[in-house]
C-alpha atoms as a PDB file:
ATOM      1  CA  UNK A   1     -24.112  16.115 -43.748  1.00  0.00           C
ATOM      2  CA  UNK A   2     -21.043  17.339 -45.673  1.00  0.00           C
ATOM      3  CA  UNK A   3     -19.136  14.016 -44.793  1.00  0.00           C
ATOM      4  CA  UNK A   4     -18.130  11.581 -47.844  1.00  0.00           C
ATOM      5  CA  UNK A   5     -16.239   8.537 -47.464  1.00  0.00           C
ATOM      6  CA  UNK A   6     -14.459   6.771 -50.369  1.00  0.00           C
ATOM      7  CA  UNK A   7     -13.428   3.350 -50.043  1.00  0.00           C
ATOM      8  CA  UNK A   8     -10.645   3.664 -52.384  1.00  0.00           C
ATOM      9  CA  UNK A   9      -9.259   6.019 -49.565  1.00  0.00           C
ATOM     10  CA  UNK A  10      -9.575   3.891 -46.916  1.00  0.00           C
ATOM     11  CA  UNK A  11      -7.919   0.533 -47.898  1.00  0.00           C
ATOM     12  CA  UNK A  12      -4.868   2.712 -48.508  1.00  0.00           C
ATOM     13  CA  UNK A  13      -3.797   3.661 -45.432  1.00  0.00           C
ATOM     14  CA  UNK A  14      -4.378   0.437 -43.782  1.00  0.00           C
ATOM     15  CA  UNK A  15      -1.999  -1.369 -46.345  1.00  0.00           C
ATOM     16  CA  UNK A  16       0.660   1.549 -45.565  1.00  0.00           C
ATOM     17  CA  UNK A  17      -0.065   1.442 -42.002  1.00  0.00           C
ATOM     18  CA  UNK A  18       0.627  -2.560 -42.160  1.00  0.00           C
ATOM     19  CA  UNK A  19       3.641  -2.275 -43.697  1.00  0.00           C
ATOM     20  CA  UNK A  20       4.607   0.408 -41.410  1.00  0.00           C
ATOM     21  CA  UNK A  21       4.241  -1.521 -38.059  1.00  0.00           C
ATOM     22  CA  UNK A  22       6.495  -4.752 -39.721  1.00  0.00           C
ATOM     23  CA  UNK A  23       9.116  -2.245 -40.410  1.00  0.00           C
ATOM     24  CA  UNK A  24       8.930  -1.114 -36.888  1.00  0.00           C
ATOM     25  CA  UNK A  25       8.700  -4.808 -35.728  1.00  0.00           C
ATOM     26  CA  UNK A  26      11.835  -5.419 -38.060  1.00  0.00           C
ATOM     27  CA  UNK A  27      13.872  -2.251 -35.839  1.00  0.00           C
ATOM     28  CA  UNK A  28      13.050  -3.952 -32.218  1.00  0.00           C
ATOM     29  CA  UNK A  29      16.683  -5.190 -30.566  1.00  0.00           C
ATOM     30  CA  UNK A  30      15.444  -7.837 -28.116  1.00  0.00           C
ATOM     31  CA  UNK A  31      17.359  -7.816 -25.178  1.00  0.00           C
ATOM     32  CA  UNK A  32      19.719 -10.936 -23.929  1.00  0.00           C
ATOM     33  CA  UNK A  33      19.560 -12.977 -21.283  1.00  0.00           C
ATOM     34  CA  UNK A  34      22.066 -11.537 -19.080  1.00  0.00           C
ATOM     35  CA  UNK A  35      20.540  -7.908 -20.047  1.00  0.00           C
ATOM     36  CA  UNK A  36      17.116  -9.598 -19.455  1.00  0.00           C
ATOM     37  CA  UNK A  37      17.984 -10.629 -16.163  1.00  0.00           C
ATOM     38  CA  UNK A  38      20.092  -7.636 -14.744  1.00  0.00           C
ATOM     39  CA  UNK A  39      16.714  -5.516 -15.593  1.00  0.00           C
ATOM     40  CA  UNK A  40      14.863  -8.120 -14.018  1.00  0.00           C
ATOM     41  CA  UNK A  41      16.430  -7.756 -10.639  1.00  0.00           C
ATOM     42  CA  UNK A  42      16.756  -4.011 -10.486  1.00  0.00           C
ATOM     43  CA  UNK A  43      12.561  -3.531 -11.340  1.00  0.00           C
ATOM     44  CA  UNK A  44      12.235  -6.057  -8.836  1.00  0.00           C
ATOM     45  CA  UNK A  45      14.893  -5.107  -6.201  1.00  0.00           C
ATOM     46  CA  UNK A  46      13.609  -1.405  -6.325  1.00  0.00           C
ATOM     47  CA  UNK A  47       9.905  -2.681  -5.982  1.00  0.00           C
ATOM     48  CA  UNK A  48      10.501  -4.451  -3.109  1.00  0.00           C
ATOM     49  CA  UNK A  49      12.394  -1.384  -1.633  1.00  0.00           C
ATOM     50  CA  UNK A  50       9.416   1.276  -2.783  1.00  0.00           C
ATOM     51  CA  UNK A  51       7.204  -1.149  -1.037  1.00  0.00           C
ATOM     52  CA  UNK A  52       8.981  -0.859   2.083  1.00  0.00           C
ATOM     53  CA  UNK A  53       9.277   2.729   2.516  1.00  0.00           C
ATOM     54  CA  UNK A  54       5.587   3.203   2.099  1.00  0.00           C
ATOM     55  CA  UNK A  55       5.014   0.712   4.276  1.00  0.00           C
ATOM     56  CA  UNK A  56       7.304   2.092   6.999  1.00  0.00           C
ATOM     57  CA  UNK A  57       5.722   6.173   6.139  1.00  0.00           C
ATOM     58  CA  UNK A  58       2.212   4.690   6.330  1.00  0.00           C
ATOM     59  CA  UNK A  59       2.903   3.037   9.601  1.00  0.00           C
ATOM     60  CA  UNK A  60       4.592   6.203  11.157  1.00  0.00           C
ATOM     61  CA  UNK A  61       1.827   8.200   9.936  1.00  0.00           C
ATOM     62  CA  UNK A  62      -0.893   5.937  11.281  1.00  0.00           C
ATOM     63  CA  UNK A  63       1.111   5.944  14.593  1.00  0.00           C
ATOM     64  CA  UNK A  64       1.732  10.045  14.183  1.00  0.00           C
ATOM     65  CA  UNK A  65      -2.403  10.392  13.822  1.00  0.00           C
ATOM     66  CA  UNK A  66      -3.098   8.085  16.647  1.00  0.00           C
ATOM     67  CA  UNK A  67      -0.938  10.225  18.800  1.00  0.00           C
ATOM     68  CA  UNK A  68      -2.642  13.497  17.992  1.00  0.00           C
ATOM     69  CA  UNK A  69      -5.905  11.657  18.084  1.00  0.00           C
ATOM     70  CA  UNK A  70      -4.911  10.246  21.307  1.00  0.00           C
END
């Protein structure tokens, strides 16, 4: 009811916000390859790892429940 819009208002901010998100585009350091890969191998390395563990505390669990089950 008390809400106006003004369309002046509103190209504004999407101009600013534009230029805004190419100066932050123009800030990004991409990495290089031997960065690239090093990162690549420890995300990987450690998921493979993570994966493990809860596959070996699910299966002890599992095994732990089936005892007490019996």
């Amino acid at each position: 009811m008390g809400e106006t819009t003004n369309s002046t208002t509103e190209k504004a901010p999407k101009k600013s916000w534009f230029k805004g998100l190419k100066s932050e585009y123009n800030k990004i350091v991409w990495p290089d390859k031997e960065t690239l890969a090093k990162h690549s191998v420890a995300v990987i390395s450690v998921t493979v790892v993570l994966g493990a563990v809860i596959y070996l505390l699910d299966f002890v669990i599992e095994l732990g429940i089936g005892i007490i089950i019996g």
